[in-house]
N, C-alpha and C. Protein backbone atom coordinates (compact mmCIF):
# COMPACT_ATOMS: atom_id res chain seq x y z
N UNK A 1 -6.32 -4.34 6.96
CA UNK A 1 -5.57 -5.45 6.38
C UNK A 1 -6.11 -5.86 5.03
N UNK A 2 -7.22 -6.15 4.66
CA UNK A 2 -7.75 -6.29 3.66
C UNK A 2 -7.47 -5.40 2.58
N UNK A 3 -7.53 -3.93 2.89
CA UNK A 3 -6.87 -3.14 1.45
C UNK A 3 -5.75 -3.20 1.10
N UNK A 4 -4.92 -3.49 2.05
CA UNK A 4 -3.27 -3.64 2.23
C UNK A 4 -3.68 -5.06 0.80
N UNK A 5 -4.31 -6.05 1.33
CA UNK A 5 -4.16 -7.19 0.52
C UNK A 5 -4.87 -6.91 -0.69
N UNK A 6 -5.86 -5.94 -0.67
CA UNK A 6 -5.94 -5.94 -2.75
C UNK A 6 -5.51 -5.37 -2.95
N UNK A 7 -4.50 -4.33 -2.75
CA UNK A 7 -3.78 -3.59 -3.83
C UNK A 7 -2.52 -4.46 -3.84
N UNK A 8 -1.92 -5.04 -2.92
CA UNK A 8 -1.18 -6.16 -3.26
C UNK A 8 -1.24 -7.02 -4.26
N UNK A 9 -2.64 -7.34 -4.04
CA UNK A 9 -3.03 -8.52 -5.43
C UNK A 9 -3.28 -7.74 -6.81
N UNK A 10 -3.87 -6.18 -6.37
CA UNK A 10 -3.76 -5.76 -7.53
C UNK A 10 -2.65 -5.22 -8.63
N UNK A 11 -1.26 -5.19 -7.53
CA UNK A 11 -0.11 -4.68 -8.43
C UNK A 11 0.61 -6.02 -8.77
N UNK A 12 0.20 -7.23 -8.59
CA UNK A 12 0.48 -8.35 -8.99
C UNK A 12 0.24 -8.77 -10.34
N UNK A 13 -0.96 -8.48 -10.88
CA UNK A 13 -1.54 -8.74 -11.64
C UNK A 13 -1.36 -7.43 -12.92
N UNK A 14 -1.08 -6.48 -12.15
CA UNK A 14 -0.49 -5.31 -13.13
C UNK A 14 0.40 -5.48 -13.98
N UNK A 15 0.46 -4.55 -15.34
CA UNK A 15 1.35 -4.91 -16.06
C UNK A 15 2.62 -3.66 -16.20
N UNK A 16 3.65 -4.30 -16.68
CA UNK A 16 4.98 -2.91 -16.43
C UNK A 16 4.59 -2.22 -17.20
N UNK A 17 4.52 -0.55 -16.89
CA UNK A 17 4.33 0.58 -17.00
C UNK A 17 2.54 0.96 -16.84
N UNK A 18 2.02 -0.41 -16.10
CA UNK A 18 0.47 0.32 -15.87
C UNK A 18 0.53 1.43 -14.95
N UNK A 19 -0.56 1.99 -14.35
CA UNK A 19 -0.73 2.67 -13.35
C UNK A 19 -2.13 2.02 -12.38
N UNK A 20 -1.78 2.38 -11.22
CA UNK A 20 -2.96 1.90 -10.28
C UNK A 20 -3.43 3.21 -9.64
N UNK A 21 -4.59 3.53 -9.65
CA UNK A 21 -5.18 4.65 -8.72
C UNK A 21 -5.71 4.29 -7.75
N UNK A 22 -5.25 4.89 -6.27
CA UNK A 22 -6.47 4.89 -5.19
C UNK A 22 -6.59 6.39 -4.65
N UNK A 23 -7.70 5.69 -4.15
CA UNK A 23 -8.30 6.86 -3.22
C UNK A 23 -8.59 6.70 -1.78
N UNK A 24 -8.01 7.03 -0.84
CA UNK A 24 -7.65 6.46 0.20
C UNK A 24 -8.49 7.24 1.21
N UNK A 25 -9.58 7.12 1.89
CA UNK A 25 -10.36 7.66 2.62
C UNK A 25 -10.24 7.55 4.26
N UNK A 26 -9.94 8.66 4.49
CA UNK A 26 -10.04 8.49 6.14
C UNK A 26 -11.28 8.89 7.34
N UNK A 27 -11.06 8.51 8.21
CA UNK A 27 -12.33 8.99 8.97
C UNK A 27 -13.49 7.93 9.60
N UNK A 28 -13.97 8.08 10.15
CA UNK A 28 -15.22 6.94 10.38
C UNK A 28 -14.33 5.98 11.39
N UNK A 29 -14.74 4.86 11.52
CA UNK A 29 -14.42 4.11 12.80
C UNK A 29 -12.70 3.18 12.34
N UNK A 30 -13.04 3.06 11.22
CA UNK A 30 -11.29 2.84 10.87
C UNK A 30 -10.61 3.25 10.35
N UNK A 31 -11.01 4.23 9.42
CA UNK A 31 -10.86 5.01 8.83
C UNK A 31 -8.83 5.51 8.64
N UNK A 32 -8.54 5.95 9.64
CA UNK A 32 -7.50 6.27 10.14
C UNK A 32 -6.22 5.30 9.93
N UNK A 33 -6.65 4.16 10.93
CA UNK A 33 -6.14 2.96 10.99
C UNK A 33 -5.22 2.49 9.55
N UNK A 34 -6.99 2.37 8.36
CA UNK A 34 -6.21 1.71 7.51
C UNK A 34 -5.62 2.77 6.20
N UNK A 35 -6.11 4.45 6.33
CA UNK A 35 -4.99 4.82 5.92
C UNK A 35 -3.58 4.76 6.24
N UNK A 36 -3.19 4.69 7.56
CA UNK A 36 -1.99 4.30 8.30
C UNK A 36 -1.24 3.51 7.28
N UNK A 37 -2.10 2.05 7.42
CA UNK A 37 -1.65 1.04 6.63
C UNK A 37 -0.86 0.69 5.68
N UNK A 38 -1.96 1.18 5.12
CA UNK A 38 -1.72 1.20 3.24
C UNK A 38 -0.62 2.18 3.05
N UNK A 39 -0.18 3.54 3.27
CA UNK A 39 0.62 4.59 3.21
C UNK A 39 1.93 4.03 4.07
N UNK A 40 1.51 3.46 5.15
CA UNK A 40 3.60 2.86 4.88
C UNK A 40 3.42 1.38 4.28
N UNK A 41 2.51 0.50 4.32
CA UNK A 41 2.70 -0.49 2.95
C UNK A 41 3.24 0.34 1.83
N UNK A 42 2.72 1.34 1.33
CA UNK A 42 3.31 1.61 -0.30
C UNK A 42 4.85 2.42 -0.10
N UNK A 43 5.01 2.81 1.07
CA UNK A 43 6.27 3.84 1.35
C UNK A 43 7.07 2.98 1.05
N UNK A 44 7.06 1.34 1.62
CA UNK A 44 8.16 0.58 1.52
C UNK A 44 8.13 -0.66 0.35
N UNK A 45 7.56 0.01 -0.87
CA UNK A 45 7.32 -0.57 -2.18
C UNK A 45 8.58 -0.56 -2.60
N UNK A 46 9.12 -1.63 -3.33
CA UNK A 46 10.77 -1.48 -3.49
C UNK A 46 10.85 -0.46 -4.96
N UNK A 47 11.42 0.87 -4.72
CA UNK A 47 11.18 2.13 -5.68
C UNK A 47 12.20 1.43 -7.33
N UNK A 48 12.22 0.65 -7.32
CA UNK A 48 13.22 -0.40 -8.49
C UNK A 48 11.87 -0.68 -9.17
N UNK A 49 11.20 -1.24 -8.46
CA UNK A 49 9.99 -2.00 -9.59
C UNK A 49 8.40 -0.98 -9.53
N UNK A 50 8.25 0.19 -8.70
CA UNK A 50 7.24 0.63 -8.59
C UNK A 50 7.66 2.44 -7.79
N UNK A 51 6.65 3.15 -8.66
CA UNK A 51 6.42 4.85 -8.55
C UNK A 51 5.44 4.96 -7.74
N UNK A 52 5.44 5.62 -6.38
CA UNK A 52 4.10 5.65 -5.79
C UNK A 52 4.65 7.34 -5.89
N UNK A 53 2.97 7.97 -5.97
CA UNK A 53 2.79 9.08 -5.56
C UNK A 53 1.75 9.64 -5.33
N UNK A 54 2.21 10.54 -3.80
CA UNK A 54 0.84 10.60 -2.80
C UNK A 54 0.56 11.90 -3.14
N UNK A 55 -0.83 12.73 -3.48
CA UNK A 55 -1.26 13.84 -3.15
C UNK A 55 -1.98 14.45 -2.27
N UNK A 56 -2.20 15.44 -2.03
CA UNK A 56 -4.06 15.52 -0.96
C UNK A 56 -4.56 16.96 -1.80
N UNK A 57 -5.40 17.05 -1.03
CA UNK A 57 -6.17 18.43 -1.07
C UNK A 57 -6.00 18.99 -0.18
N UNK A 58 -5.18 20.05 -0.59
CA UNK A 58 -4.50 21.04 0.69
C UNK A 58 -5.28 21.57 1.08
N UNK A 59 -6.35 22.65 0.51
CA UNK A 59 -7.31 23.53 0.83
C UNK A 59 -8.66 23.01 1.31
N UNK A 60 -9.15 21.41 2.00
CA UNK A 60 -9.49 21.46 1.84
C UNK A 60 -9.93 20.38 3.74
N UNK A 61 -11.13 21.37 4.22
CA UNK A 61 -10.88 20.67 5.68
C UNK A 61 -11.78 19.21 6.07
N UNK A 62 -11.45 18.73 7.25
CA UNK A 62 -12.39 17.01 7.45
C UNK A 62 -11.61 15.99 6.69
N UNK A 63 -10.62 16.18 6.61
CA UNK A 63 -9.57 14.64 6.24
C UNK A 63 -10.17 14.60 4.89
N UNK A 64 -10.30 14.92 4.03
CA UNK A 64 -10.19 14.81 2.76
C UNK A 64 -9.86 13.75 1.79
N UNK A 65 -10.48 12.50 0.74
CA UNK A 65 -9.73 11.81 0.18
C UNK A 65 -8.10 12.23 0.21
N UNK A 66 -7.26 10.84 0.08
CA UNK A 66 -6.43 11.41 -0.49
C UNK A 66 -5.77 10.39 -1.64
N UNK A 67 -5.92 11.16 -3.13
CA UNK A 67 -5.54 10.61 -4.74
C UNK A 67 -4.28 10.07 -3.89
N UNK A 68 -3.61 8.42 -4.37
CA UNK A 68 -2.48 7.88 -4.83
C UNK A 68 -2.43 7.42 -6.11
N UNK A 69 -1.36 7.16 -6.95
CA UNK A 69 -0.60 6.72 -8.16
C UNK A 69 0.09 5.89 -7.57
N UNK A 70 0.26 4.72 -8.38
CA UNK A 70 0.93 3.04 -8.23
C UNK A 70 1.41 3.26 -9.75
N UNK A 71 2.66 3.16 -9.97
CA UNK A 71 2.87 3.11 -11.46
C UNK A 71 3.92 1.57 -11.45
N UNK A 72 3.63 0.89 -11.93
CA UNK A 72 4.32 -0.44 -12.08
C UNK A 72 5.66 0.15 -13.16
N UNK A 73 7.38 0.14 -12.52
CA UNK A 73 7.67 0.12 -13.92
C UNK A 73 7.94 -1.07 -14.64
């Protein structure tokens, strides 16, 4: 819940056409959980005012960061 709420506060404070980067780590005891989270929080970003885009590392095994883009437009 807490990351859900700063990137909230952080695309608040963003300006149109910034970009926001995360890095969204899974694994460990919540790991999971609050990637869950955050990844349908941003799915249901209204696509009018904001670009999300998710990547991973395909090649690469053990849950791997995974890079997001927040682009405010």
């Amino acid at each position: 819940q807490t990351s859900v709420k700063a990137v909230r506060k952080g695309l608040e404070i963003l300006k149109s056409g910034g970009m926001m980067s995360l890095c969204i780590y899974s694994g460990g005891d919540s790991g999971f959980e609050e990637r869950d989270a955050l990844l349908e929080w941003l799915k249901v970003l209204d696509s009018r005012k904001f670009l999300v885009i998710k990547t991973e590392y395909y090649n690469r095994p053990n849950h791997p960061p995974m890079p997001v883009l927040v682009v405010k437009l």
